[in-house]
C-alpha atoms as a PDB file:
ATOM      1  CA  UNK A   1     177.576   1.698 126.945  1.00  0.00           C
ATOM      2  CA  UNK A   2     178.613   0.537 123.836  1.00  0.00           C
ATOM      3  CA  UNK A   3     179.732  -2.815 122.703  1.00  0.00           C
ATOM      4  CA  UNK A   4     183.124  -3.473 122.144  1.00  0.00           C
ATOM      5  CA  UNK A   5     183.987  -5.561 118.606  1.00  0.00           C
ATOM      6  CA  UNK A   6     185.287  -8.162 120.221  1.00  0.00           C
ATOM      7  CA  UNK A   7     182.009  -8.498 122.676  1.00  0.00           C
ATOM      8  CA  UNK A   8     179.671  -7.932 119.393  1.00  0.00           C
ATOM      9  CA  UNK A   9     181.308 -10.377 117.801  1.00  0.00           C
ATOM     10  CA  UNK A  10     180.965 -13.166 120.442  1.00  0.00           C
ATOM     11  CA  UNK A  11     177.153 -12.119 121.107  1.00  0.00           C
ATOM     12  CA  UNK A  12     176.359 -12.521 117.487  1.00  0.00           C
ATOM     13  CA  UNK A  13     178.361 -16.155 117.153  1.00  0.00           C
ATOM     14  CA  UNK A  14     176.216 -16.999 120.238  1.00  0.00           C
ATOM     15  CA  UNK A  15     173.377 -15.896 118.486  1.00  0.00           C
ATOM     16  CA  UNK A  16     173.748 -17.381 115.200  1.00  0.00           C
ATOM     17  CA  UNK A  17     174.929 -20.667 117.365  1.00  0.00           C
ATOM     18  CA  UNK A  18     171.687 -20.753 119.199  1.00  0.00           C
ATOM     19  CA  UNK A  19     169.570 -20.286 116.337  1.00  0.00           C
ATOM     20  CA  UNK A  20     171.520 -23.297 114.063  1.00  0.00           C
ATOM     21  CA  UNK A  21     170.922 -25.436 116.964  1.00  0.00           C
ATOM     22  CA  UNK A  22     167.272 -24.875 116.787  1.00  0.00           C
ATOM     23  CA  UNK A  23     166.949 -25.664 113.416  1.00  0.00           C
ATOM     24  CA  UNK A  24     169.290 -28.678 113.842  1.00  0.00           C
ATOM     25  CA  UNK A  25     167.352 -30.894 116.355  1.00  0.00           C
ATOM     26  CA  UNK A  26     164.085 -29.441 114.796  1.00  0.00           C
ATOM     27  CA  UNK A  27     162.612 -32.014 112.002  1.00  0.00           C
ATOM     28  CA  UNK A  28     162.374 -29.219 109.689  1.00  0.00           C
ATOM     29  CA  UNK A  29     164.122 -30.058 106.089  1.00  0.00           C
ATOM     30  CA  UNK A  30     166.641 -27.178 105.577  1.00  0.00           C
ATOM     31  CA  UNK A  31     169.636 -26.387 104.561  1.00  0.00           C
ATOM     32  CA  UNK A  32     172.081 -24.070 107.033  1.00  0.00           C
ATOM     33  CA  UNK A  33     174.991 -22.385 105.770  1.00  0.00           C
ATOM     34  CA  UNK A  34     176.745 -19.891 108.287  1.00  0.00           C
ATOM     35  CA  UNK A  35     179.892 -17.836 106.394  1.00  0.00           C
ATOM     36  CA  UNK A  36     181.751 -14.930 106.572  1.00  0.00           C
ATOM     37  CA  UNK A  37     179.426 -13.972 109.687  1.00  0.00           C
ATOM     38  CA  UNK A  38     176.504 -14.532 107.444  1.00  0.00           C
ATOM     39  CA  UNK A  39     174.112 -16.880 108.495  1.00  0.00           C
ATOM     40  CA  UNK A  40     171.368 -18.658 105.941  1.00  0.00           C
ATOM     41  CA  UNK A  41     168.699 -20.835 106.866  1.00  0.00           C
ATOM     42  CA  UNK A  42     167.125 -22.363 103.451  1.00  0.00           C
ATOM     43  CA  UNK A  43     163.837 -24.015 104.033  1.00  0.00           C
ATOM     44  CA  UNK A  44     161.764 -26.498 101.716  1.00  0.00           C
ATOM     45  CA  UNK A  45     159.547 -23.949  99.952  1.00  0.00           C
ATOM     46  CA  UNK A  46     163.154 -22.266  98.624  1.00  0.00           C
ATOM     47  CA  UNK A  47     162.420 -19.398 101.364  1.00  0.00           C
ATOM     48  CA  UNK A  48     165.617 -18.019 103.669  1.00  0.00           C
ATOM     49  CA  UNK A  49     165.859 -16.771 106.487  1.00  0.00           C
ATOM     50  CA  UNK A  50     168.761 -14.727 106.830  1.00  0.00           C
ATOM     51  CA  UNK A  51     171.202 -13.821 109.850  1.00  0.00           C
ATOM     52  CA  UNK A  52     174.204 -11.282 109.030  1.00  0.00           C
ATOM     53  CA  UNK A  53     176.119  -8.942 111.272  1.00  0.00           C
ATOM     54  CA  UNK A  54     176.958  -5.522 110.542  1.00  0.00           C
ATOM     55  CA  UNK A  55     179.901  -4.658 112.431  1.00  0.00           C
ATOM     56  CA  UNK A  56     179.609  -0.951 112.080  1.00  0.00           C
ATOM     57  CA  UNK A  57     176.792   0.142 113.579  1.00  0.00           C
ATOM     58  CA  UNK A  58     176.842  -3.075 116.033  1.00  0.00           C
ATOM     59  CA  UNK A  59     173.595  -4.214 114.390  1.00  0.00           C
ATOM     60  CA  UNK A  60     172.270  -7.939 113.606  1.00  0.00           C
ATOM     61  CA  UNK A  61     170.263  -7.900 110.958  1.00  0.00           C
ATOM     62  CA  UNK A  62     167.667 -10.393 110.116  1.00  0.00           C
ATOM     63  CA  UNK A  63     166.057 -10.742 106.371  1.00  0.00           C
ATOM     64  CA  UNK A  64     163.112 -12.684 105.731  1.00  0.00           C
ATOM     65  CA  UNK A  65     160.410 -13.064 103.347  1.00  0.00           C
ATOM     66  CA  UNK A  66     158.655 -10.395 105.555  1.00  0.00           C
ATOM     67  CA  UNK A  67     160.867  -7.990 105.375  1.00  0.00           C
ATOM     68  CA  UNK A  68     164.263  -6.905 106.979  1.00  0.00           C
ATOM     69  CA  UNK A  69     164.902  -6.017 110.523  1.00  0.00           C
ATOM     70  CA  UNK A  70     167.851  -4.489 112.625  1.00  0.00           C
ATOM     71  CA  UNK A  71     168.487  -5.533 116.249  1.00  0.00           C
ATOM     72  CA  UNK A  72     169.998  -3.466 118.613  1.00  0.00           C
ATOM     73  CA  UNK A  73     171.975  -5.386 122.086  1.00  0.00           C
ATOM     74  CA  UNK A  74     170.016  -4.479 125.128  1.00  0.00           C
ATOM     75  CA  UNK A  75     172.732  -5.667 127.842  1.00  0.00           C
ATOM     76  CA  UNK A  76     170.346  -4.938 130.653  1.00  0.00           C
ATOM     77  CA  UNK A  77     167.713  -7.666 129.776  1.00  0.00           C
ATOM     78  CA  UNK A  78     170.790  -9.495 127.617  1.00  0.00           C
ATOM     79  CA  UNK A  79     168.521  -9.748 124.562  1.00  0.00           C
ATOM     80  CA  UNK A  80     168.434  -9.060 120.943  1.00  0.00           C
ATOM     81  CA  UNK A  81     166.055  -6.106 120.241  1.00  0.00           C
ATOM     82  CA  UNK A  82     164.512  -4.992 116.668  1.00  0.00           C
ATOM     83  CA  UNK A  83     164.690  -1.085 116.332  1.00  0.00           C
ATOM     84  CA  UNK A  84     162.031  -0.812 114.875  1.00  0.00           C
ATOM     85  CA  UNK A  85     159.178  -2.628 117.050  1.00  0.00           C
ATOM     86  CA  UNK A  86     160.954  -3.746 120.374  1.00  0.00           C
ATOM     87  CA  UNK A  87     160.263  -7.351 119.214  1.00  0.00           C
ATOM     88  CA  UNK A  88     162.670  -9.573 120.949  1.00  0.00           C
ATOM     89  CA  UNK A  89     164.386 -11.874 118.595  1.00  0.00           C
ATOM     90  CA  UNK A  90     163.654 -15.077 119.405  1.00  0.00           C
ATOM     91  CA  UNK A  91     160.292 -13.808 119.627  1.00  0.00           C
ATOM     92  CA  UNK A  92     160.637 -12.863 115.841  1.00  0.00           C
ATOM     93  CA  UNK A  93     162.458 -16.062 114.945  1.00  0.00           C
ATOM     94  CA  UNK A  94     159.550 -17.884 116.215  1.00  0.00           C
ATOM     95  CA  UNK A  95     156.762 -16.005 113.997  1.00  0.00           C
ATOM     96  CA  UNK A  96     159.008 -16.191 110.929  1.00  0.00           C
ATOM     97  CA  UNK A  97     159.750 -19.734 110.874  1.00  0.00           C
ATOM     98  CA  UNK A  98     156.096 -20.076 111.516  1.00  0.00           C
ATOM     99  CA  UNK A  99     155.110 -18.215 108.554  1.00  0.00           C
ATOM    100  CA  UNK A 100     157.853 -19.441 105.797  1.00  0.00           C
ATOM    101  CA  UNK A 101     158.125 -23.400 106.997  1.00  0.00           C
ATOM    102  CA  UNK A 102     154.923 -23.408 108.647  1.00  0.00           C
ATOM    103  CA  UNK A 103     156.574 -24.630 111.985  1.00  0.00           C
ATOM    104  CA  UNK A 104     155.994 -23.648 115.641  1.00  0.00           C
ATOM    105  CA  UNK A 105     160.067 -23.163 116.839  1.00  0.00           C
ATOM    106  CA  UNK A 106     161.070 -22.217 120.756  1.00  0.00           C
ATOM    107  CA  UNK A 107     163.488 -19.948 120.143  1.00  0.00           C
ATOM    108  CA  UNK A 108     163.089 -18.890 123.998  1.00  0.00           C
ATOM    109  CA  UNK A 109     167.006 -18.354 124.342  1.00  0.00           C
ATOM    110  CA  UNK A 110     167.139 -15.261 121.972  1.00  0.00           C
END
């Protein structure tokens, strides 16, 4: 089944929502910026982290220093899939905050 617009629209603001309130009661020294859908996490070292929807295809997309990754709705499990290597989101969120701000984040939620 596919998502409706309205339904992407509201898992993605949940998403984004979720992940700025990680980073908000974290310590970590960032700046957040979330407009036009587009979601931008700016740590200390100048890296981003960087959380945009794309509508069309029903995606969230996720660009990091790594590399950029698509994530695909599951609504069975209710979780934010990468097409690429099944790695849950939060999962992902986790490793790259790790690796650009040299943090250990829950992002369990995702």
């Amino acid at each position: 089944m596919s998502l409706t617009e309205a339904r992407f629209h509201d898992l993605v603001d949940a998403a984004q929502q979720a992940v700025e309130d990680i980073f908000d009661d974290s310590d970590l020294d960032l700046d957040l910026e979330n407009s036009g859908g587009v979601l931008t996490v700016r740590f200390e070292n100048g890296s981003q982290l960087i959380l945009s929807r794309q509508e069309p295809i029903r995606q969230l997309w996720v660009a990091a220093r790594s590399g950029g990754f698509h994530f695909d709705y599951d609504a069975s499990s209710e979780r934010w899939i990468c097409d690429s290597s099944d790695e849950l989101l939060g999962e992902m969120l986790a490793r790259i905050t790790l690796d650009q701000a040299g943090v250990d984040l829950e992002f369990d939620e995702l």
